[in-house]
PDB file of N, CA and C in Angstrom:
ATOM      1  N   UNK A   1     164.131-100.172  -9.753  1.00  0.00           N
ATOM      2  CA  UNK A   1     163.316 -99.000  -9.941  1.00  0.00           C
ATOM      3  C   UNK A   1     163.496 -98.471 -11.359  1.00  0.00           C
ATOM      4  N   UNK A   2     162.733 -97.758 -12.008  1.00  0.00           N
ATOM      5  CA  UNK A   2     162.706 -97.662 -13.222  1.00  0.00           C
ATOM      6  C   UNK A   2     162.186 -95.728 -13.425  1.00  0.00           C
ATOM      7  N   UNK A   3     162.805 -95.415 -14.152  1.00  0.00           N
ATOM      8  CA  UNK A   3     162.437 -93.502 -13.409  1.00  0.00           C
ATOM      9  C   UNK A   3     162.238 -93.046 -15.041  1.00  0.00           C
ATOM     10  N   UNK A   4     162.762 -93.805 -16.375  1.00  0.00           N
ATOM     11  CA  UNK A   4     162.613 -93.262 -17.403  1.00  0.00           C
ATOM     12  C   UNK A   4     162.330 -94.394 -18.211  1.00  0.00           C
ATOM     13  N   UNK A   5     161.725 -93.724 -19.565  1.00  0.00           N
ATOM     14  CA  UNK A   5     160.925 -94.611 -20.415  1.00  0.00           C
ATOM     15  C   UNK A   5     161.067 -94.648 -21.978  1.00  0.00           C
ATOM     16  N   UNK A   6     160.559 -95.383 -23.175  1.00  0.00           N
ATOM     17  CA  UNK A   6     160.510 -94.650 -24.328  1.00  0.00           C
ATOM     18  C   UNK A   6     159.344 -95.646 -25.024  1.00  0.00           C
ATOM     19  N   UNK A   7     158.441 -94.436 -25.526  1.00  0.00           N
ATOM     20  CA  UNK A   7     157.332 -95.395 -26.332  1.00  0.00           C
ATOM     21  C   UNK A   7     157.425 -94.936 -27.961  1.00  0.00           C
ATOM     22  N   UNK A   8     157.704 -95.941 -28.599  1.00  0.00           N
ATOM     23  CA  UNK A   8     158.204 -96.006 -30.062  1.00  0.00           C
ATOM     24  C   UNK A   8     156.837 -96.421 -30.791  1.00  0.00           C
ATOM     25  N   UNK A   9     156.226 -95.356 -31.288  1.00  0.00           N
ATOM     26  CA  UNK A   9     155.342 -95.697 -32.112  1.00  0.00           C
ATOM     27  C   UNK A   9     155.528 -95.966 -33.838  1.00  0.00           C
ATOM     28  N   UNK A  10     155.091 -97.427 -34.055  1.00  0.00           N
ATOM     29  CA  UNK A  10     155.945 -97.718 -35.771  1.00  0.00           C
ATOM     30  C   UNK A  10     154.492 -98.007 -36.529  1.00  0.00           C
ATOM     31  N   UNK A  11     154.571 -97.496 -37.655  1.00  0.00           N
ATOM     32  CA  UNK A  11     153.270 -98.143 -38.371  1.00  0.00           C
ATOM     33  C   UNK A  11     153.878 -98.690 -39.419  1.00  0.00           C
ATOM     34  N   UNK A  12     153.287 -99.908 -39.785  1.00  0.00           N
ATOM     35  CA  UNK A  12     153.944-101.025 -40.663  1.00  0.00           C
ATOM     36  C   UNK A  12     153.034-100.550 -42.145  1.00  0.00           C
ATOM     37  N   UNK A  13     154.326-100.878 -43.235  1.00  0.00           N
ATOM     38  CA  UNK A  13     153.940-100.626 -44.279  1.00  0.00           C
ATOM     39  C   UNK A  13     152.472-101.710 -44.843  1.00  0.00           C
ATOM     40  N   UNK A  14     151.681-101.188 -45.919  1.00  0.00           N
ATOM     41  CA  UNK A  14     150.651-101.951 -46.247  1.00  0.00           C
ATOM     42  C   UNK A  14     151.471-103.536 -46.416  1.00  0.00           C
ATOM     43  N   UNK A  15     151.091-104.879 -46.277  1.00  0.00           N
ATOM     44  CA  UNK A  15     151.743-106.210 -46.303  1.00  0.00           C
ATOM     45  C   UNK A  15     152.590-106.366 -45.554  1.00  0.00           C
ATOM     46  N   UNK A  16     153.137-105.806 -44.855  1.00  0.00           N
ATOM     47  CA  UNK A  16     154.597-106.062 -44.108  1.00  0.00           C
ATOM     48  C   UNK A  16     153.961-106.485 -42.413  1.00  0.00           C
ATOM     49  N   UNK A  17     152.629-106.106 -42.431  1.00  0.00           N
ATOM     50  CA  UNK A  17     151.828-106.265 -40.864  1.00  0.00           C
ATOM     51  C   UNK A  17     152.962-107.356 -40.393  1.00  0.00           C
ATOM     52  N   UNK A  18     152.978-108.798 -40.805  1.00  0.00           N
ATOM     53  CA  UNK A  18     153.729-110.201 -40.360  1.00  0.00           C
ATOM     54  C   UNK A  18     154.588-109.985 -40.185  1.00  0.00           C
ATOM     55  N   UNK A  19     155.823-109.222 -40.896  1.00  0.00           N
ATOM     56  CA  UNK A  19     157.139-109.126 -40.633  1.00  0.00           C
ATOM     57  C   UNK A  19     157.326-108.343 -39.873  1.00  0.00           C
ATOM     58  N   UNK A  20     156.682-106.808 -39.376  1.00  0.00           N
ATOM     59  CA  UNK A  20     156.667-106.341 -38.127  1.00  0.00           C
ATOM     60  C   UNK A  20     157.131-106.934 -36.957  1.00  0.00           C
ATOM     61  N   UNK A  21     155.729-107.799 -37.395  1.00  0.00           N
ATOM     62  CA  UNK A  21     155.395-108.643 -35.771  1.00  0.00           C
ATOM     63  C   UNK A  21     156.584-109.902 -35.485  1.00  0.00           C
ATOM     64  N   UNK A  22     157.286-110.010 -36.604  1.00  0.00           N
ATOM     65  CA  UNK A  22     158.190-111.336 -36.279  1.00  0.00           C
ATOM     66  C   UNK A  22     159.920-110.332 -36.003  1.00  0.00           C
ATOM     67  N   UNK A  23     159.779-109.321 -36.447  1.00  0.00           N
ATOM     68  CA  UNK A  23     160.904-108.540 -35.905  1.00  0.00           C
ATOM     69  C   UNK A  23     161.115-107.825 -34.866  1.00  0.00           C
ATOM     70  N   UNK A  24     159.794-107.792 -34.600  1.00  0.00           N
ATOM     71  CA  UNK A  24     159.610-107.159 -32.903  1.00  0.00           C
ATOM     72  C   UNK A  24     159.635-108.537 -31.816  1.00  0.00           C
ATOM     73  N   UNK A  25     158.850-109.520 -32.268  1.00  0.00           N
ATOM     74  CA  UNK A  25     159.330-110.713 -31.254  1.00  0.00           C
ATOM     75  C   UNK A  25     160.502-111.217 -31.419  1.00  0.00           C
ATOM     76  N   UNK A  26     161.197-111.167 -32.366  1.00  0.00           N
ATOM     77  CA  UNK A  26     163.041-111.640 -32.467  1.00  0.00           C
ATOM     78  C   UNK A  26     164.086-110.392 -31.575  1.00  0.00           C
ATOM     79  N   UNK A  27     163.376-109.162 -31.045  1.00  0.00           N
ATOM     80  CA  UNK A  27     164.118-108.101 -30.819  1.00  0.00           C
ATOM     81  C   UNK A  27     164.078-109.067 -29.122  1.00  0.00           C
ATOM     82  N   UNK A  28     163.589-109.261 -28.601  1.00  0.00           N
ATOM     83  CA  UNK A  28     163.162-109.654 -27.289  1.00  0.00           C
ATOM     84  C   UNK A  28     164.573-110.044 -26.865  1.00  0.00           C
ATOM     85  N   UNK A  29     165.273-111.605 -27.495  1.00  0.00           N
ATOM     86  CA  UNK A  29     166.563-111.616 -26.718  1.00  0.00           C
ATOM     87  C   UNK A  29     167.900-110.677 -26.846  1.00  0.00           C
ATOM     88  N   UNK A  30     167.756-109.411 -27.560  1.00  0.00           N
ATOM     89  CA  UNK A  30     168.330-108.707 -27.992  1.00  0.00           C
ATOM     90  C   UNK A  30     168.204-107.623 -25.883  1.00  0.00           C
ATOM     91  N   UNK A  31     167.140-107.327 -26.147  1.00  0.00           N
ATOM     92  CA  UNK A  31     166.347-106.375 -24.822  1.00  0.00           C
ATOM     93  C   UNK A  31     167.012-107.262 -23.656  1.00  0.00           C
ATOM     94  N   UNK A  32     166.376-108.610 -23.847  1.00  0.00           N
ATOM     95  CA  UNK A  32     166.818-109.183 -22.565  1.00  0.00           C
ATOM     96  C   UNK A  32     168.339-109.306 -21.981  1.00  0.00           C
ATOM     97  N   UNK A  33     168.963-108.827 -22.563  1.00  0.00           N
ATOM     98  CA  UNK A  33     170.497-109.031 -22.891  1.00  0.00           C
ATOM     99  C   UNK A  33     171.339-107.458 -22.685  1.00  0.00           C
ATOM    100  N   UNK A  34     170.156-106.460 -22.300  1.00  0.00           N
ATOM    101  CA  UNK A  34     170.361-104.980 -21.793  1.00  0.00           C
ATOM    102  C   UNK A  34     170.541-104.844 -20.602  1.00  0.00           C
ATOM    103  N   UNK A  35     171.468-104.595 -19.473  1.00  0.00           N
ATOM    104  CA  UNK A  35     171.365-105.010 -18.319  1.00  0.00           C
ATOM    105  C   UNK A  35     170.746-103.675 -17.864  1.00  0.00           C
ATOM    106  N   UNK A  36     170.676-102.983 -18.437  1.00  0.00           N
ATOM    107  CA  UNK A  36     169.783-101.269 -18.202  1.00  0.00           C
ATOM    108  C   UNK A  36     168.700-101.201 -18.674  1.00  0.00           C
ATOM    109  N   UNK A  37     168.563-102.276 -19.261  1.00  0.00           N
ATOM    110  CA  UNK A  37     166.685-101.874 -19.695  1.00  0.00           C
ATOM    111  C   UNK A  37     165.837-102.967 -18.821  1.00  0.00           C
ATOM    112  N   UNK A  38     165.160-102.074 -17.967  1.00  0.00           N
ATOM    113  CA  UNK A  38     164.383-103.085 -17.291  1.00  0.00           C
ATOM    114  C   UNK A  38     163.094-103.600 -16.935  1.00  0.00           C
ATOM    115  N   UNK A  39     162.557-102.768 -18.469  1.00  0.00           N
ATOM    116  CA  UNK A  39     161.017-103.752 -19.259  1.00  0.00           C
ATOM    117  C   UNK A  39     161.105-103.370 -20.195  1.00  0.00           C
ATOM    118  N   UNK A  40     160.559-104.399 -21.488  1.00  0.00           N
ATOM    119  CA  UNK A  40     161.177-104.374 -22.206  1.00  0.00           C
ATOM    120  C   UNK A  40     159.430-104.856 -23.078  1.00  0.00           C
ATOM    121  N   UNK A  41     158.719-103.940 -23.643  1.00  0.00           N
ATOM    122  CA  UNK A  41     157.457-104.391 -24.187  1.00  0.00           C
ATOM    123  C   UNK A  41     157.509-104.549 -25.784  1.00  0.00           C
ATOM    124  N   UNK A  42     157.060-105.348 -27.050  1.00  0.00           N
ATOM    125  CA  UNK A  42     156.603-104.939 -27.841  1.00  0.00           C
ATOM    126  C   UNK A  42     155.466-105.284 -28.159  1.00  0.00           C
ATOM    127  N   UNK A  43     154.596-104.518 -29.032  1.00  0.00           N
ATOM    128  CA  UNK A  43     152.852-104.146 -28.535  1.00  0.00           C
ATOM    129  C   UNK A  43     152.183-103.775 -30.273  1.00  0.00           C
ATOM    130  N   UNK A  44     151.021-104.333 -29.949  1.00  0.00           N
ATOM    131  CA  UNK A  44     150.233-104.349 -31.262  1.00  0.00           C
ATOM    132  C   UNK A  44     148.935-103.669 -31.497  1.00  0.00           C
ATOM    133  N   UNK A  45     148.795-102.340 -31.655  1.00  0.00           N
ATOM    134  CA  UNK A  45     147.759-101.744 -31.614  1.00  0.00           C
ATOM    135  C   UNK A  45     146.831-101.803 -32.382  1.00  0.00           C
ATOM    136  N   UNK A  46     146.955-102.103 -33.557  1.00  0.00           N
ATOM    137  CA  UNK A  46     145.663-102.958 -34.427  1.00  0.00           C
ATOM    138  C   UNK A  46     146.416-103.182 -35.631  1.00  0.00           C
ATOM    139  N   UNK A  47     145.505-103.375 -36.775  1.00  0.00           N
ATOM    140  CA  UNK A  47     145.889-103.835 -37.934  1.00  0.00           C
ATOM    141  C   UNK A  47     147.509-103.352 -38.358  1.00  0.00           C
ATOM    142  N   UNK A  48     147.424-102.192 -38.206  1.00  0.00           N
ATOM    143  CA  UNK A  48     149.301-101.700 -38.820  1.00  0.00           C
ATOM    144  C   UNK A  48     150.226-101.425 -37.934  1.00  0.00           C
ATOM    145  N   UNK A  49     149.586-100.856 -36.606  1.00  0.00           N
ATOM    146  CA  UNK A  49     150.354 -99.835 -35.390  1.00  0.00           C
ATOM    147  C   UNK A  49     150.676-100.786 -34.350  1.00  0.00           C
ATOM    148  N   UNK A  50     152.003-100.392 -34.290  1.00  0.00           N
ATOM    149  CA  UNK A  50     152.614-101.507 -33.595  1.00  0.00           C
ATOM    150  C   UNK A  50     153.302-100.260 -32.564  1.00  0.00           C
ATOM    151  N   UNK A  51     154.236-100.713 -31.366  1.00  0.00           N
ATOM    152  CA  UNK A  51     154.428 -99.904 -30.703  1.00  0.00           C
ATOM    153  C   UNK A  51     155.954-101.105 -29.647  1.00  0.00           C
ATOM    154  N   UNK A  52     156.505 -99.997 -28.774  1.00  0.00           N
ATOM    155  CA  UNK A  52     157.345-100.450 -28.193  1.00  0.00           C
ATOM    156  C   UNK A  52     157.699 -99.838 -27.172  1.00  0.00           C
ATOM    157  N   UNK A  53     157.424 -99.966 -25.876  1.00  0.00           N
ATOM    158  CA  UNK A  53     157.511 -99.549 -24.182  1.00  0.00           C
ATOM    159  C   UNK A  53     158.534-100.308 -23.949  1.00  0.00           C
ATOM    160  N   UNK A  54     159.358 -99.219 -23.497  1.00  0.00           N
ATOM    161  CA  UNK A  54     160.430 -99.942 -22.624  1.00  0.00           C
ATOM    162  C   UNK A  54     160.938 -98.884 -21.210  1.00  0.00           C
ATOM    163  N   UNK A  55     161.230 -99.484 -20.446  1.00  0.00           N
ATOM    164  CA  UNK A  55     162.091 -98.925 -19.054  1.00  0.00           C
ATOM    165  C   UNK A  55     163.098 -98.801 -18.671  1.00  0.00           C
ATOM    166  N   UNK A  56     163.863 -97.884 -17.688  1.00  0.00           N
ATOM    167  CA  UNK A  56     164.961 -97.508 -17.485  1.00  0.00           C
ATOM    168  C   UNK A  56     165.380 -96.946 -16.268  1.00  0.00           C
ATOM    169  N   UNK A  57     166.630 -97.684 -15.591  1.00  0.00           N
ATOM    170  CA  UNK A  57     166.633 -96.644 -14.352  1.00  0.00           C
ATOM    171  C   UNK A  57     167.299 -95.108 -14.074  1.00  0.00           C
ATOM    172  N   UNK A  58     168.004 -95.148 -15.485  1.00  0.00           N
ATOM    173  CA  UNK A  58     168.809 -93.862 -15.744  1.00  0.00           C
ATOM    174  C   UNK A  58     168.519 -92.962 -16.867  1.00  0.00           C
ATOM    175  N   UNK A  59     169.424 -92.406 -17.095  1.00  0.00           N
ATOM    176  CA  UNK A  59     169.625 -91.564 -18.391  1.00  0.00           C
ATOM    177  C   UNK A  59     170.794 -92.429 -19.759  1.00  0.00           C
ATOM    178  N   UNK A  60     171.614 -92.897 -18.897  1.00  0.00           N
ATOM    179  CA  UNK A  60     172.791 -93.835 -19.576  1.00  0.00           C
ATOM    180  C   UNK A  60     172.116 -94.952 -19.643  1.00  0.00           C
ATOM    181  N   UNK A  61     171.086 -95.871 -19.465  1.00  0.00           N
ATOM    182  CA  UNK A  61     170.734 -97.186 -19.588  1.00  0.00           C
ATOM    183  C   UNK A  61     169.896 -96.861 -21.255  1.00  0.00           C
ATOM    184  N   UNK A  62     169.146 -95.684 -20.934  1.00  0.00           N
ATOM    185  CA  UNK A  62     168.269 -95.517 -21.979  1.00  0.00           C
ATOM    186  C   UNK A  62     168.681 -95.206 -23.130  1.00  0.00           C
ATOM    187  N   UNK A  63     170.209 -94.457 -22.949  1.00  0.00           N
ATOM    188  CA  UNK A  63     171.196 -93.773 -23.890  1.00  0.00           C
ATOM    189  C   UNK A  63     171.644 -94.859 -24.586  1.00  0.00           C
ATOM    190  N   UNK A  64     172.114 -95.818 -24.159  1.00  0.00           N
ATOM    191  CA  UNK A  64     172.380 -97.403 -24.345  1.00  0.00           C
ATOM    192  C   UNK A  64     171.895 -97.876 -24.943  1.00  0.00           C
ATOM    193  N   UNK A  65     170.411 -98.090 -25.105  1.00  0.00           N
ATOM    194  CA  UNK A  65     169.332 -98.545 -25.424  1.00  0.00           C
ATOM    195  C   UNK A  65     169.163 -98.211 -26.855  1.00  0.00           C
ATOM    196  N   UNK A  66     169.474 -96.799 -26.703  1.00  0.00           N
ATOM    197  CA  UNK A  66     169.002 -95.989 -28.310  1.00  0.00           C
ATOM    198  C   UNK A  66     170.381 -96.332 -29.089  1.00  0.00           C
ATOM    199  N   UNK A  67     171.300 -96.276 -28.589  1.00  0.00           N
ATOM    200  CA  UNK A  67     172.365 -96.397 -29.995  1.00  0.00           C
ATOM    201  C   UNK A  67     172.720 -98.292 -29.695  1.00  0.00           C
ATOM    202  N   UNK A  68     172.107 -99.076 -28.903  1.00  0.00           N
ATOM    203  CA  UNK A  68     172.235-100.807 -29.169  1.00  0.00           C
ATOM    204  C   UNK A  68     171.372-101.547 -30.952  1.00  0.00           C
ATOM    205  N   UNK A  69     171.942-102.428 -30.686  1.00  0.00           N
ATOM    206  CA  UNK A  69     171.476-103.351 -31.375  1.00  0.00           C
ATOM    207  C   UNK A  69     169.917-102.878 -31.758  1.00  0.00           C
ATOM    208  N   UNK A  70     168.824-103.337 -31.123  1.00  0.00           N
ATOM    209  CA  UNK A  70     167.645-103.230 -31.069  1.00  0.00           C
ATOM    210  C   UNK A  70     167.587-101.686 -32.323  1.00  0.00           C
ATOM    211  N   UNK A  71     168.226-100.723 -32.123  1.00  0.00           N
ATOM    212  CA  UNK A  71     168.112 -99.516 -32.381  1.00  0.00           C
ATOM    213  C   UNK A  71     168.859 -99.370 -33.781  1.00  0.00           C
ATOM    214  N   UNK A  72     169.569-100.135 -34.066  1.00  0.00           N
ATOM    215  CA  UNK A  72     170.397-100.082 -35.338  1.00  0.00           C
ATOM    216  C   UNK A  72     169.536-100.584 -35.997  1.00  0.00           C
ATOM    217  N   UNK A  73     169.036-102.134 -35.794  1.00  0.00           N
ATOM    218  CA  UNK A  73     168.377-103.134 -36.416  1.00  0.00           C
ATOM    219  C   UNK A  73     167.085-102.104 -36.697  1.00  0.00           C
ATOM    220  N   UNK A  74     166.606-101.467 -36.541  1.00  0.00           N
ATOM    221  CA  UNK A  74     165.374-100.525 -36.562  1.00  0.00           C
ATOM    222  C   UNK A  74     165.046 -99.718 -37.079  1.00  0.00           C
ATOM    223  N   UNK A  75     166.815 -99.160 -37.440  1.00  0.00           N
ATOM    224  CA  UNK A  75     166.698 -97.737 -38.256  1.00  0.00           C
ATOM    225  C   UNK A  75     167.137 -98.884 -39.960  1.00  0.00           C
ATOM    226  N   UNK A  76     167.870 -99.632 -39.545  1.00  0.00           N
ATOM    227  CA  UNK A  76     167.921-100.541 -40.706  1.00  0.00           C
ATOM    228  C   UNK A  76     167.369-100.832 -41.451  1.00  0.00           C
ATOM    229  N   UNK A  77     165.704-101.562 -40.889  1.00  0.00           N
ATOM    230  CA  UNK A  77     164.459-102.353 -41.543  1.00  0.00           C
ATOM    231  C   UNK A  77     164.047-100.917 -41.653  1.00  0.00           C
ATOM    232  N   UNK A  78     163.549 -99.547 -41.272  1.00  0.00           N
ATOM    233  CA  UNK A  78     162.881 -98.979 -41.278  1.00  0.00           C
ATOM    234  C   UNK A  78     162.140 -98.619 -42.857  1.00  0.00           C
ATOM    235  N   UNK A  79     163.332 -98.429 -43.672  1.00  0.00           N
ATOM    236  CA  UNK A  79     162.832 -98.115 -45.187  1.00  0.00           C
ATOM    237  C   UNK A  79     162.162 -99.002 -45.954  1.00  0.00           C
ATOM    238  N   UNK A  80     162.049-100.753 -45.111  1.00  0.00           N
ATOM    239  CA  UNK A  80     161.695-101.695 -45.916  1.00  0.00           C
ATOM    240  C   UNK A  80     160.401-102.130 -45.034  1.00  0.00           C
ATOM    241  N   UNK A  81     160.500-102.129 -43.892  1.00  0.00           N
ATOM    242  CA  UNK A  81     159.079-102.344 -43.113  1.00  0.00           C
ATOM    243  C   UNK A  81     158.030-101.470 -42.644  1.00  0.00           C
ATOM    244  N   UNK A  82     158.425-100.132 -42.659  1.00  0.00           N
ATOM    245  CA  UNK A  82     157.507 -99.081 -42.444  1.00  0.00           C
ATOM    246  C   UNK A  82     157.100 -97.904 -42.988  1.00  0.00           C
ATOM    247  N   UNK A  83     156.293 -97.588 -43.172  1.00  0.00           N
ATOM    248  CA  UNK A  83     155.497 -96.571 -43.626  1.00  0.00           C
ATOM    249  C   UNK A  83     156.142 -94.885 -43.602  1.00  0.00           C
ATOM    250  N   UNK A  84     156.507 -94.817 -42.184  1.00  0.00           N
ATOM    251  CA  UNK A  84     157.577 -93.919 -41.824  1.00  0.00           C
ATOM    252  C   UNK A  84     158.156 -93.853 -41.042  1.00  0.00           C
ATOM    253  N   UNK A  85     159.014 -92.624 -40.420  1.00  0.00           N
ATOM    254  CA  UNK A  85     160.149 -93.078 -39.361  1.00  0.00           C
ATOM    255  C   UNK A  85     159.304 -93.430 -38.327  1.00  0.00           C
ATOM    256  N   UNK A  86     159.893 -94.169 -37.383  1.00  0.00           N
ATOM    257  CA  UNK A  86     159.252 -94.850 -35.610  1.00  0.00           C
ATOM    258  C   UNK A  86     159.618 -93.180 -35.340  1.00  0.00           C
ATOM    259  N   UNK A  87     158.187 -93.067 -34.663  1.00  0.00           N
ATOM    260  CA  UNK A  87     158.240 -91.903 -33.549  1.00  0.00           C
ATOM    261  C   UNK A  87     158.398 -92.216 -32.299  1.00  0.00           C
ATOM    262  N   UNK A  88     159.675 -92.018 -31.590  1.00  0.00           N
ATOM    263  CA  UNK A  88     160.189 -91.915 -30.368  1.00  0.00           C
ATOM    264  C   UNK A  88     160.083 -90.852 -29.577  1.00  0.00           C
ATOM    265  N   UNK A  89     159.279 -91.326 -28.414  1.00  0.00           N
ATOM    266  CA  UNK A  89     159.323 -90.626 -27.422  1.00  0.00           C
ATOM    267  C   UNK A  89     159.646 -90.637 -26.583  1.00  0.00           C
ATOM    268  N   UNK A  90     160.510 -89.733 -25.604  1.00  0.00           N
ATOM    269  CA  UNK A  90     161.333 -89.768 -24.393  1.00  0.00           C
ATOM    270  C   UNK A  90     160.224 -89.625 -23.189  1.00  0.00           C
ATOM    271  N   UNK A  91     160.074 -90.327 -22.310  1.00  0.00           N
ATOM    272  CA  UNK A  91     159.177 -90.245 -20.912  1.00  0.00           C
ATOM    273  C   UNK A  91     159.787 -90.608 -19.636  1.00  0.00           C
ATOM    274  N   UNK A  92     159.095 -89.606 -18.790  1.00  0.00           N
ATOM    275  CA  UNK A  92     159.243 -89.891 -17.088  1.00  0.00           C
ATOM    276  C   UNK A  92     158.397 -90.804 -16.668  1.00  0.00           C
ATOM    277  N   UNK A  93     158.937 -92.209 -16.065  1.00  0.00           N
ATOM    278  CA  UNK A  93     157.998 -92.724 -15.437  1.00  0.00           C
ATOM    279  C   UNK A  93     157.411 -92.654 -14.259  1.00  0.00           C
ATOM    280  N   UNK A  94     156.317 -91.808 -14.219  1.00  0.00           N
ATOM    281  CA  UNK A  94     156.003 -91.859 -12.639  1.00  0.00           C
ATOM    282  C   UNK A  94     155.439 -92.714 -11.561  1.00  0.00           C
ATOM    283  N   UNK A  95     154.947 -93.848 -11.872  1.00  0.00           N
ATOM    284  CA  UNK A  95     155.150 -95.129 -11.147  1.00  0.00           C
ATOM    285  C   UNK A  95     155.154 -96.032 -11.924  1.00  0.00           C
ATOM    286  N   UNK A  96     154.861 -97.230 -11.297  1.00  0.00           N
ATOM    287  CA  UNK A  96     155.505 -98.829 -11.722  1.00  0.00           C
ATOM    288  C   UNK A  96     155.416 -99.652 -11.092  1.00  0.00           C
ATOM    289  N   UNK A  97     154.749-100.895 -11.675  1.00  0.00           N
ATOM    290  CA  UNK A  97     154.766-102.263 -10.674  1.00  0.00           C
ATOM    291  C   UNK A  97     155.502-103.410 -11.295  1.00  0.00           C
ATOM    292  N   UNK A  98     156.530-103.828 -10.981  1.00  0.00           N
ATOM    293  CA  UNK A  98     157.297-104.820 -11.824  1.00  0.00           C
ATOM    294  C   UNK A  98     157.386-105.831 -10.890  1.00  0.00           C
ATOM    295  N   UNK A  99     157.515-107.226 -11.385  1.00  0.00           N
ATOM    296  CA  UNK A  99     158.042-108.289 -10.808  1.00  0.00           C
ATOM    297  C   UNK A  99     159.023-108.410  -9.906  1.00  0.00           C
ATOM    298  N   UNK A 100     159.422-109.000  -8.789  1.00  0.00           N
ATOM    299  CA  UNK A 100     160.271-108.928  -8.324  1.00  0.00           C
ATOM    300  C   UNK A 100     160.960-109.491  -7.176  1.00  0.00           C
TER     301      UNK A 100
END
């Protein structure tokens, strides 16, 4: 079950569109490797806006989440791949259909 969420909206600097997209698909075995995060999206909203949904069954999985790997690596690239800071947002999920 999954009760909390966070959608990270990033807009990629002018040229950097590619490297976005190859640092958000390298984050994947990083996520998969969260035993508290339990979806794990990254998402391409058009030419620059890229984005990142993920799930949670707690407050501590998500807490996890924000100071892991994925989250270091992020604030890291941020000055060199994006435009400006990723806007993070904290969400309730109120339903959900996951695999299972």
């Amino acid at each position: 079950m999954v009760a909390l969420g966070l959608f990270v909206l990033l807009e990629a600097k002018p040229g950097k569109e590619d490297e976005v997209e190859v640092f958000l698909k390298e984050a994947l075995p990083e996520a998969e490797a969260e035993a508290g995060t339990t979806a794990w999206f990254a998402i391409r909203l058009g030419p620059t806006t890229f984005a990142v949904f993920d799930a949670f069954p707690d407050e501590a999985s998500r807490d996890a989440h924000l100071s892991g790997r994925i989250a270091e690596a992020l604030e890291e690239q941020t000055p060199r791949l994006f435009a400006k800071p990723p806007a993070v947002n904290r969400l309730n999920v109120l339903a959900a259909k996951l695999p299972g």
